[in-house]
PDB file of N, CA and C in Angstrom:
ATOM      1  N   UNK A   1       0.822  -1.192   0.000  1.00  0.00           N
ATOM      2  CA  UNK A   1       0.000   0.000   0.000  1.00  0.00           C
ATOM      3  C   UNK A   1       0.866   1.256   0.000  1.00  0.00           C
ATOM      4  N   UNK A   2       2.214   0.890   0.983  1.00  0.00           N
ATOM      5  CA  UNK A   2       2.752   2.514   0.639  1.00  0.00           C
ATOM      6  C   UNK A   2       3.627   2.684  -1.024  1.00  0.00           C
ATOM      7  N   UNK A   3       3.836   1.430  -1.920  1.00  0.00           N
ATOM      8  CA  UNK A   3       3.840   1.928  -3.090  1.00  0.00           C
ATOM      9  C   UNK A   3       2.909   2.200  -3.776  1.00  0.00           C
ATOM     10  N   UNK A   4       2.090   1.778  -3.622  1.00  0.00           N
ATOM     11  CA  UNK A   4       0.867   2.313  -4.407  1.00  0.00           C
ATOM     12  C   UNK A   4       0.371   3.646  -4.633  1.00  0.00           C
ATOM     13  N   UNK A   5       0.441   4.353  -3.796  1.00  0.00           N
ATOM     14  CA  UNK A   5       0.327   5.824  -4.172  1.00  0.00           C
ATOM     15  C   UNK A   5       1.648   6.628  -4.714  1.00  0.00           C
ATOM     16  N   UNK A   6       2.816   6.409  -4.111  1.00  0.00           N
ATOM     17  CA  UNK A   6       3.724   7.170  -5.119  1.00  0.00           C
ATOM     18  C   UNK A   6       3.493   6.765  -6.204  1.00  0.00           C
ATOM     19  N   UNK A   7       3.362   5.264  -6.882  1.00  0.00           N
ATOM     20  CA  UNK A   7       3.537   4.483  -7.774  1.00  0.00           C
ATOM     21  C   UNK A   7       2.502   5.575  -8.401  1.00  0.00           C
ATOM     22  N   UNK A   8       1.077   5.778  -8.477  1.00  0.00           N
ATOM     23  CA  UNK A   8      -0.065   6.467  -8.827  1.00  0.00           C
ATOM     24  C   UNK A   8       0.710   7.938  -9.194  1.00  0.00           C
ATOM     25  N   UNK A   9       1.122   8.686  -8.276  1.00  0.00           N
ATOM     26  CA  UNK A   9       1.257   9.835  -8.555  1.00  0.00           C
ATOM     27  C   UNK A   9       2.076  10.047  -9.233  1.00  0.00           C
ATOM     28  N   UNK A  10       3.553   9.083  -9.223  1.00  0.00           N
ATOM     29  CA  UNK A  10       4.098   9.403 -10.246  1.00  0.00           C
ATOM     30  C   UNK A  10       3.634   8.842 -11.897  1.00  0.00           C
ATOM     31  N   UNK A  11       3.069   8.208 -11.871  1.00  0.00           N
ATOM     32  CA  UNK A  11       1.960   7.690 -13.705  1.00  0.00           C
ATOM     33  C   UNK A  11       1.274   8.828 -13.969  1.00  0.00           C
ATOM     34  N   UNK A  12       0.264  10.088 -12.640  1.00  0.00           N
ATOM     35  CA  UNK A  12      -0.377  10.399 -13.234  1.00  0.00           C
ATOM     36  C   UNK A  12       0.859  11.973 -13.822  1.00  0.00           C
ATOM     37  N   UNK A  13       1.705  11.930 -13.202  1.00  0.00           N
ATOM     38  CA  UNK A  13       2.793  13.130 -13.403  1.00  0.00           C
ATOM     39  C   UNK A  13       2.957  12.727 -14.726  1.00  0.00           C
ATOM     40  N   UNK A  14       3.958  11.887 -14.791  1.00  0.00           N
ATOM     41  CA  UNK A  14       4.450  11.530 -16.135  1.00  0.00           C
ATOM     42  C   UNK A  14       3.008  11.601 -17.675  1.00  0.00           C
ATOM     43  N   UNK A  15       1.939  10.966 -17.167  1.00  0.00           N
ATOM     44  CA  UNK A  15       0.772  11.316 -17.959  1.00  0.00           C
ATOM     45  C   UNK A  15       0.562  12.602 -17.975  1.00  0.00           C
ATOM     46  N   UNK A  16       0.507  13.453 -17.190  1.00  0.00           N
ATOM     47  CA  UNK A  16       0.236  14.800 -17.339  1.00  0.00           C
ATOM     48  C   UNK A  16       1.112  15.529 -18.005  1.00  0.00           C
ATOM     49  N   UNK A  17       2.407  15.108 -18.115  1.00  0.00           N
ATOM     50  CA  UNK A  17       3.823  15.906 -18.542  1.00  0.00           C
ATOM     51  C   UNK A  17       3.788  16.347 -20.460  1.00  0.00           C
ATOM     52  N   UNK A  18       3.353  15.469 -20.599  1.00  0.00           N
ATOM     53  CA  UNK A  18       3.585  16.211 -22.192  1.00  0.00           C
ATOM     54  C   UNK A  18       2.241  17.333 -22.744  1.00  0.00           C
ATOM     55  N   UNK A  19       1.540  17.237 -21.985  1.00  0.00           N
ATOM     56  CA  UNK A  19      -0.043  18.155 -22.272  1.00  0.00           C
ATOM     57  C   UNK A  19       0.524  19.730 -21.670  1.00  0.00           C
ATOM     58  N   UNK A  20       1.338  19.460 -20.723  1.00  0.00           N
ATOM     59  CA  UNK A  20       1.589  20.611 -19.808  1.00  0.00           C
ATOM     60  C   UNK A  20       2.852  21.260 -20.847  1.00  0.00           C
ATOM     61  N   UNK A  21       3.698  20.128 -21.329  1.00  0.00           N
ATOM     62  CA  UNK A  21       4.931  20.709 -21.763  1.00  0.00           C
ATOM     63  C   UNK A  21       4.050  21.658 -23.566  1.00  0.00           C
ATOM     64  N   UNK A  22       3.525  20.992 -23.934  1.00  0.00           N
ATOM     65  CA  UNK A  22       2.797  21.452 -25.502  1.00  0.00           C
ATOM     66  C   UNK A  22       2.033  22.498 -25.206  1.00  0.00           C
ATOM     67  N   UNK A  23       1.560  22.835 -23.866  1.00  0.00           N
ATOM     68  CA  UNK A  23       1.163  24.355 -23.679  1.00  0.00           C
ATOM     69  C   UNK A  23      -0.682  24.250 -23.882  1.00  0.00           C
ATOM     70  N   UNK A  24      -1.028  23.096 -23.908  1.00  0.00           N
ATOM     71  CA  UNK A  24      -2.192  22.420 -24.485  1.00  0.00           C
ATOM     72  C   UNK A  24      -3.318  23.110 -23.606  1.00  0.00           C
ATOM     73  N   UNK A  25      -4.267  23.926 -24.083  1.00  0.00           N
ATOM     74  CA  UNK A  25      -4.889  24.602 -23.097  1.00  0.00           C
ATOM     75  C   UNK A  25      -6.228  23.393 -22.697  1.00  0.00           C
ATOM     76  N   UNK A  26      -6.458  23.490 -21.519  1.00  0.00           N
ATOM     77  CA  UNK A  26      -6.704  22.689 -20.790  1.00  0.00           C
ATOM     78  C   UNK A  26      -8.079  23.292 -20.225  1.00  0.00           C
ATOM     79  N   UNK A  27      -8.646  24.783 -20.325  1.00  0.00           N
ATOM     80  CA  UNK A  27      -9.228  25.595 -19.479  1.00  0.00           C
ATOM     81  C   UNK A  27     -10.550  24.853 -20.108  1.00  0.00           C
ATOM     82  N   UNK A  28     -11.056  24.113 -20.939  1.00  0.00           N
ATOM     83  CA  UNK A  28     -12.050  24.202 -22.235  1.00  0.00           C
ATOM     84  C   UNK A  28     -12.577  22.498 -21.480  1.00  0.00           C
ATOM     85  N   UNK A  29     -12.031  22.333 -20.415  1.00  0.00           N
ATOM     86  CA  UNK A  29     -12.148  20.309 -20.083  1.00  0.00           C
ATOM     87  C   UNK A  29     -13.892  20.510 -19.550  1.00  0.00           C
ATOM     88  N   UNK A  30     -14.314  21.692 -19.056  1.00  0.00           N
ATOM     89  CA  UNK A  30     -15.569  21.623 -18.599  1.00  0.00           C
ATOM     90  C   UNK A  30     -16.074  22.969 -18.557  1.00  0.00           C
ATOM     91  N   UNK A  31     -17.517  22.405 -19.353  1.00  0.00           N
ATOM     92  CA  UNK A  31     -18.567  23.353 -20.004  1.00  0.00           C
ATOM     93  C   UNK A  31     -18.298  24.568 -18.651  1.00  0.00           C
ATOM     94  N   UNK A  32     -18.901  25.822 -18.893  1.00  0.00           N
ATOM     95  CA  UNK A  32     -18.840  27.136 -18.458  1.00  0.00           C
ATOM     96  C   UNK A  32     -20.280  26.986 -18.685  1.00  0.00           C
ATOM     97  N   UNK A  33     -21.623  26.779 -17.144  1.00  0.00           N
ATOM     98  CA  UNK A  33     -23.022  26.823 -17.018  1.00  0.00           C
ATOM     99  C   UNK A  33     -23.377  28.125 -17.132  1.00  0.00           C
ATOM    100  N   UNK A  34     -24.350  28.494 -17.893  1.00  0.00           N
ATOM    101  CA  UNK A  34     -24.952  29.949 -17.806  1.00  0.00           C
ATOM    102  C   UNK A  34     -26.447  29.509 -17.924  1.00  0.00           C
ATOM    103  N   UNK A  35     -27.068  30.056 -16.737  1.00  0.00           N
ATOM    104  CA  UNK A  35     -28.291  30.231 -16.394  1.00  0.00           C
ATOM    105  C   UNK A  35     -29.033  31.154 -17.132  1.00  0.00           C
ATOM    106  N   UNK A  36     -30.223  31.087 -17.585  1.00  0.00           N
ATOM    107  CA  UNK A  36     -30.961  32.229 -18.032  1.00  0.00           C
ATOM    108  C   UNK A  36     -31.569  33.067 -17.246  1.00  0.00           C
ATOM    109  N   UNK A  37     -32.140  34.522 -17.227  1.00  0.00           N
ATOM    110  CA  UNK A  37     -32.468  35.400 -16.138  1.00  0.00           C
ATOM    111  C   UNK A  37     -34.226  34.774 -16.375  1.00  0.00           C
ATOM    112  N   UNK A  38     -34.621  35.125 -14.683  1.00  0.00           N
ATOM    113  CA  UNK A  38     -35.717  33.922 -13.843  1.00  0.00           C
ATOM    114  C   UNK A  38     -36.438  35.317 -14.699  1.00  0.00           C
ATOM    115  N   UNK A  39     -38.019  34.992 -15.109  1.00  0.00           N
ATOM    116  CA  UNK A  39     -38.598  35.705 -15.367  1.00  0.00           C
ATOM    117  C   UNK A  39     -39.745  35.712 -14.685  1.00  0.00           C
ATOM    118  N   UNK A  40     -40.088  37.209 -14.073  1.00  0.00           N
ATOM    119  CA  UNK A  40     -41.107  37.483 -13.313  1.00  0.00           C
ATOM    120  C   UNK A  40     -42.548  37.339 -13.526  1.00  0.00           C
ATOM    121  N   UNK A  41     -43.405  36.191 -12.571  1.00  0.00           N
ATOM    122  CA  UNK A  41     -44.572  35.801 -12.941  1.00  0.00           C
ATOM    123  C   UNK A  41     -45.746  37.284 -12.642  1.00  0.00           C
ATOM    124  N   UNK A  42     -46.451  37.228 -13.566  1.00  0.00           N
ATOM    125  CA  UNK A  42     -47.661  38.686 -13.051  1.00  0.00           C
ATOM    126  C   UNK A  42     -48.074  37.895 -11.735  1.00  0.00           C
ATOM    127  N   UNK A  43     -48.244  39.127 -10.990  1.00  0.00           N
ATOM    128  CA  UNK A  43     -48.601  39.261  -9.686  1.00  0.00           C
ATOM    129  C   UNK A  43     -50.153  39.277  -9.975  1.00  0.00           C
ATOM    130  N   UNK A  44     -50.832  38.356  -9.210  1.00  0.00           N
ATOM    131  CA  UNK A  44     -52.837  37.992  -9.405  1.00  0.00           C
ATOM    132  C   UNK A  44     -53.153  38.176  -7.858  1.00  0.00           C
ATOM    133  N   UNK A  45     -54.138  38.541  -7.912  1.00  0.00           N
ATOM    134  CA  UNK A  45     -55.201  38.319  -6.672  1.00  0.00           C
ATOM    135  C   UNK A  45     -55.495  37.035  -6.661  1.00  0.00           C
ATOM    136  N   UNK A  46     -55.776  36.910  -5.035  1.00  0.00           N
ATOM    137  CA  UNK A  46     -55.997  35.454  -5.086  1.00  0.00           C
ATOM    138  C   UNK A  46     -57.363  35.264  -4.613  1.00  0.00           C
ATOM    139  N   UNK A  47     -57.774  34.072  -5.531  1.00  0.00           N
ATOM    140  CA  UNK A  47     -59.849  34.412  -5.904  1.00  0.00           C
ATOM    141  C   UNK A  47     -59.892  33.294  -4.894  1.00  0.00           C
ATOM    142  N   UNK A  48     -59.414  32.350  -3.900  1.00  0.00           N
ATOM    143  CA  UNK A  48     -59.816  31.883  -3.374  1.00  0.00           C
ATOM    144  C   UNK A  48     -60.229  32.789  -1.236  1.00  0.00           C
ATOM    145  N   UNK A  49     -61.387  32.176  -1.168  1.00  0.00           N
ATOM    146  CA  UNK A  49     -61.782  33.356   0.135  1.00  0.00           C
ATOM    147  C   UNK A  49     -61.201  32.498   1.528  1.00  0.00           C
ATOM    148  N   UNK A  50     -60.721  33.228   2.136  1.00  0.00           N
ATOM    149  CA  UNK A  50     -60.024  32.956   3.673  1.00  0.00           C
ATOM    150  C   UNK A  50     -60.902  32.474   4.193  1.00  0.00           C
ATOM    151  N   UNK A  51     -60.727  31.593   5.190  1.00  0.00           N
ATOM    152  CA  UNK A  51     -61.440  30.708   5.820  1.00  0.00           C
ATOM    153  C   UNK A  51     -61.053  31.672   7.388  1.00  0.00           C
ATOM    154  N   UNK A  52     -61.272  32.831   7.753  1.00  0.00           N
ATOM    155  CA  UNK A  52     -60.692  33.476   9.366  1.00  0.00           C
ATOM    156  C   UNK A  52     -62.138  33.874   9.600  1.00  0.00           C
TER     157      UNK A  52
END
């Protein structure tokens, strides 16, 4: 178990090393969410009568 994680970190280094060295932009790996603006429902009276 204690090789196992250097063992890991260094695969994922070495995997990571040539993307980093080519300058490979990377910023684009996950979508950018844009919400649409909430649109305001008309304001109604309410036709049902209070029970007080």
């Amino acid at each position: 178990m204690k090789t196992l994680l250097p063992a890991l970190f260094l695969s994922a280094v070495v995997l990571a090393s040539p993307a980093l060295a080519l300058g490979i932009d990377l910023s684009n790996l996950t979508r950018n969410l844009t919400f649409p603006e909430p649109v305001s429902e008309p304001v109604t009276k309410d036709q049902t009568p209070s029970d007080k």
